[in-house]
Protein backbone atom coordinates (compact mmCIF):
# COMPACT_ATOMS: atom_id res chain seq x y z
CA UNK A 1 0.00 0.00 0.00
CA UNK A 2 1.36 3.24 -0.70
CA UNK A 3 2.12 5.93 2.06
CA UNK A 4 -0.39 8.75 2.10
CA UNK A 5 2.76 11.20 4.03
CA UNK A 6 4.69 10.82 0.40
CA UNK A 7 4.54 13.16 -2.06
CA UNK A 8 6.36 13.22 -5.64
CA UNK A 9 8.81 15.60 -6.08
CA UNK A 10 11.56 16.68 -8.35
CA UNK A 11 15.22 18.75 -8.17
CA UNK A 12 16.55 20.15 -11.45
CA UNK A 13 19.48 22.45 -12.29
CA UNK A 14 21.62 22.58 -15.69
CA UNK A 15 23.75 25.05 -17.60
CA UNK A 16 23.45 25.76 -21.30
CA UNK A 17 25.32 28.57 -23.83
CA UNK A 18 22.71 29.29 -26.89
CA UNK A 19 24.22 31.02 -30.01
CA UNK A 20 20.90 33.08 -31.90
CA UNK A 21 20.85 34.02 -35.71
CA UNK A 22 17.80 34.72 -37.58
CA UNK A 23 15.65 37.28 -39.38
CA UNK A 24 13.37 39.98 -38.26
CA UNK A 25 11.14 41.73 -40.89
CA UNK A 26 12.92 39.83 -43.79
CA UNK A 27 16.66 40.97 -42.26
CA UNK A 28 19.24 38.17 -41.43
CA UNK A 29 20.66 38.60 -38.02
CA UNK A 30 23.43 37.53 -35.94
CA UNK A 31 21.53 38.06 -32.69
CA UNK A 32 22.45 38.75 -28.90
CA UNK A 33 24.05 34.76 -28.04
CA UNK A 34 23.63 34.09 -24.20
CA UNK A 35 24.60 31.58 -21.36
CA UNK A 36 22.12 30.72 -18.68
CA UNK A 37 21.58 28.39 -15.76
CA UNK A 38 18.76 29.94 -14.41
CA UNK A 39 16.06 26.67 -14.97
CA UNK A 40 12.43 26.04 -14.15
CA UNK A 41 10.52 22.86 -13.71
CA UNK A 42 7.16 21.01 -13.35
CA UNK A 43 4.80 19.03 -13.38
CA UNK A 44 2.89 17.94 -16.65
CA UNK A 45 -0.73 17.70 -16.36
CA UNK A 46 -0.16 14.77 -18.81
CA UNK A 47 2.52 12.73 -16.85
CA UNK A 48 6.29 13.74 -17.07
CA UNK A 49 8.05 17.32 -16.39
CA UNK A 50 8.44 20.63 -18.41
CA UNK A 51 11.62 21.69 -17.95
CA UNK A 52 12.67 25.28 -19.47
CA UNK A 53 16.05 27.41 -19.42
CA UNK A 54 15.28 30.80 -18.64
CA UNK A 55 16.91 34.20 -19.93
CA UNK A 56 16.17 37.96 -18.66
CA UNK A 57 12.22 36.34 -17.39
CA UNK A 58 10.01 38.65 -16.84
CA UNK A 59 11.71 41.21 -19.00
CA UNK A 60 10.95 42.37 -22.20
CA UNK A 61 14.23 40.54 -23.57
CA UNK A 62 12.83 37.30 -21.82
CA UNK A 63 13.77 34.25 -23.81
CA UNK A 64 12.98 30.90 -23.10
CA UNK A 65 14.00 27.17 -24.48
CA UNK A 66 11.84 24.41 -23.28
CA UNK A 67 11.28 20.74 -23.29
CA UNK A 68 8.88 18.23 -22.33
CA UNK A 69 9.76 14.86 -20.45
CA UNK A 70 7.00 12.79 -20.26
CA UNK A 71 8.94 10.01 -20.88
CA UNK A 72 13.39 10.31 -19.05
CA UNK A 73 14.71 8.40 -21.70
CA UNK A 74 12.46 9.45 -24.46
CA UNK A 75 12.56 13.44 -24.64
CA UNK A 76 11.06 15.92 -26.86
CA UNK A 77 12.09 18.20 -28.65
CA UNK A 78 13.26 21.39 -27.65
CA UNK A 79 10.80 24.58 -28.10
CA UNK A 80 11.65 28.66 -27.75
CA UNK A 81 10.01 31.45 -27.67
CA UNK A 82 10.40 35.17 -26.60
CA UNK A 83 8.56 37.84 -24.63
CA UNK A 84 6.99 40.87 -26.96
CA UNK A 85 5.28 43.76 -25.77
CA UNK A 86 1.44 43.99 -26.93
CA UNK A 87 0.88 47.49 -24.94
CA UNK A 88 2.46 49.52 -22.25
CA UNK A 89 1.96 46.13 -19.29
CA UNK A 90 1.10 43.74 -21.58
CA UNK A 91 3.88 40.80 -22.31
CA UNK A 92 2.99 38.38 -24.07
CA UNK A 93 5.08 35.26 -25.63
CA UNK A 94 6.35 35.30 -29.09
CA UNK A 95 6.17 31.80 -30.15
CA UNK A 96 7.93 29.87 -32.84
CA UNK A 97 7.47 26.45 -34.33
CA UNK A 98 10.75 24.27 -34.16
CA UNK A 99 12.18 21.56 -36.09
CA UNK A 100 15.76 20.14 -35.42
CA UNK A 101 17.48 16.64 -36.62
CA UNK A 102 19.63 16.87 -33.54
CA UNK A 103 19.46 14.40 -30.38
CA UNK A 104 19.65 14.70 -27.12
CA UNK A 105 21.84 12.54 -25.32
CA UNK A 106 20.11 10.48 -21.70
CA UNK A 107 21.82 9.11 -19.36
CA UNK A 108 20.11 7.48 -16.44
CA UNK A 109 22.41 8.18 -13.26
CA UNK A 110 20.64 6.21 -11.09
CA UNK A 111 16.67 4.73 -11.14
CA UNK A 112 15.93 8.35 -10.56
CA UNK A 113 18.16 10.81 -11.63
CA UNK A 114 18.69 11.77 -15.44
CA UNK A 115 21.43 13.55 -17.46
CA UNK A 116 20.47 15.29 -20.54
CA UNK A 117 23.15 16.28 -22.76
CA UNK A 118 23.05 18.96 -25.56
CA UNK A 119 26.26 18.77 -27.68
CA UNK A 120 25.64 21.36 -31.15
CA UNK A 121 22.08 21.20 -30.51
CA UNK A 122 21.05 23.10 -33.49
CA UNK A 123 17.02 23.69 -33.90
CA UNK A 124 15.55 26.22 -36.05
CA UNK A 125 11.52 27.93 -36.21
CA UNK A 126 9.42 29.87 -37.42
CA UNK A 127 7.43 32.93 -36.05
CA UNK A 128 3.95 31.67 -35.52
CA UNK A 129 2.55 35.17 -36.05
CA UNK A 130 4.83 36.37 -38.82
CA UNK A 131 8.21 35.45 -41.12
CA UNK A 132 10.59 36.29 -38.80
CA UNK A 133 13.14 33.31 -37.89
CA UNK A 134 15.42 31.66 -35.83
CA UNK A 135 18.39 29.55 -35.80
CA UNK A 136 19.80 27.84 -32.16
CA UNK A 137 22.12 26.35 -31.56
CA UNK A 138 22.87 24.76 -27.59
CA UNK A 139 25.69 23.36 -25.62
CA UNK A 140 25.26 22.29 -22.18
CA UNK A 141 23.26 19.73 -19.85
CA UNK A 142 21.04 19.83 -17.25
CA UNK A 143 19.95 17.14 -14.58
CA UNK A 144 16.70 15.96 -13.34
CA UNK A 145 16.13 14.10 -9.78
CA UNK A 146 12.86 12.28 -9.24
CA UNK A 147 11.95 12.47 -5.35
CA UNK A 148 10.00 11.22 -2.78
CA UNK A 149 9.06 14.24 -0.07
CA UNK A 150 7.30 13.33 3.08
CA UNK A 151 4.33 15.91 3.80
């Protein structure tokens, strides 16, 4: 029977540098490239983790590269998307749809803890609200630890 005191929960942390080219209003761009650690997870509603690195959040600058693990060993792709300004308070994500042929590499620590791997990650998309473009590429890792907590 399981124990009612135990609760799931999970430590993450990782490290990635992400170069940025692309074009804006038809212009090709070598854009601002960045290093972050700064990392947010939790829980899917549909079973797994999203897991996102995190630049300037909650500024108009914000960018952020995500992924879904709903399955350790199995992870999606990653995603990205950046903060715009609709009015004076309003931010709002600017979201792009990404392709990449690149892998991930997962390696599983321990029964619980998982190391993901991004080695020339390169993932491109597309603006989903106009032509503008982008072109990542990633180097880093970042780890995941599944844990029991009591209440």
């Amino acid at each position: 029977m399981a124990n009612p005191n135990i609760s799931k929960a999970v430590f993450a942390f990782g490290s990635i540098e992400t170069d940025v080219k692309g074009t804006i209003s038809g212009h090709y761009l070598d854009l601002t490239s960045y290093s972050t650690s700064s990392t947010s997870i939790s829980f899917n509603v549909l079973g797994g983790y999203d897991f996102s690195f995190r630049h300037n959040d909650s500024l108009t600058g914000a960018r952020i590269i995500s992924i879904t693990l709903r399955y350790p060993l199995d992870p999606s792709p990653l995603r990205y998307s950046e903060t715009i300004i609709i009015d004076r308070i309003d931010l709002r994500p600017y979201e792009f749809d990404t392709s990449t042929s690149s892998r991930i590499a997962v390696t599983q620590m321990s029964d619980s803890v998982y190391r993901y791997d991004l080695k020339d990650y390169k993932f491109s998309g597309k603006a989903k609200h106009t032509n503008d473009t982008r072109e990542l590429t990633c180097n880093g890792f970042f780890v995941v630890q599944e844990l029991t907590w009591p209440f």
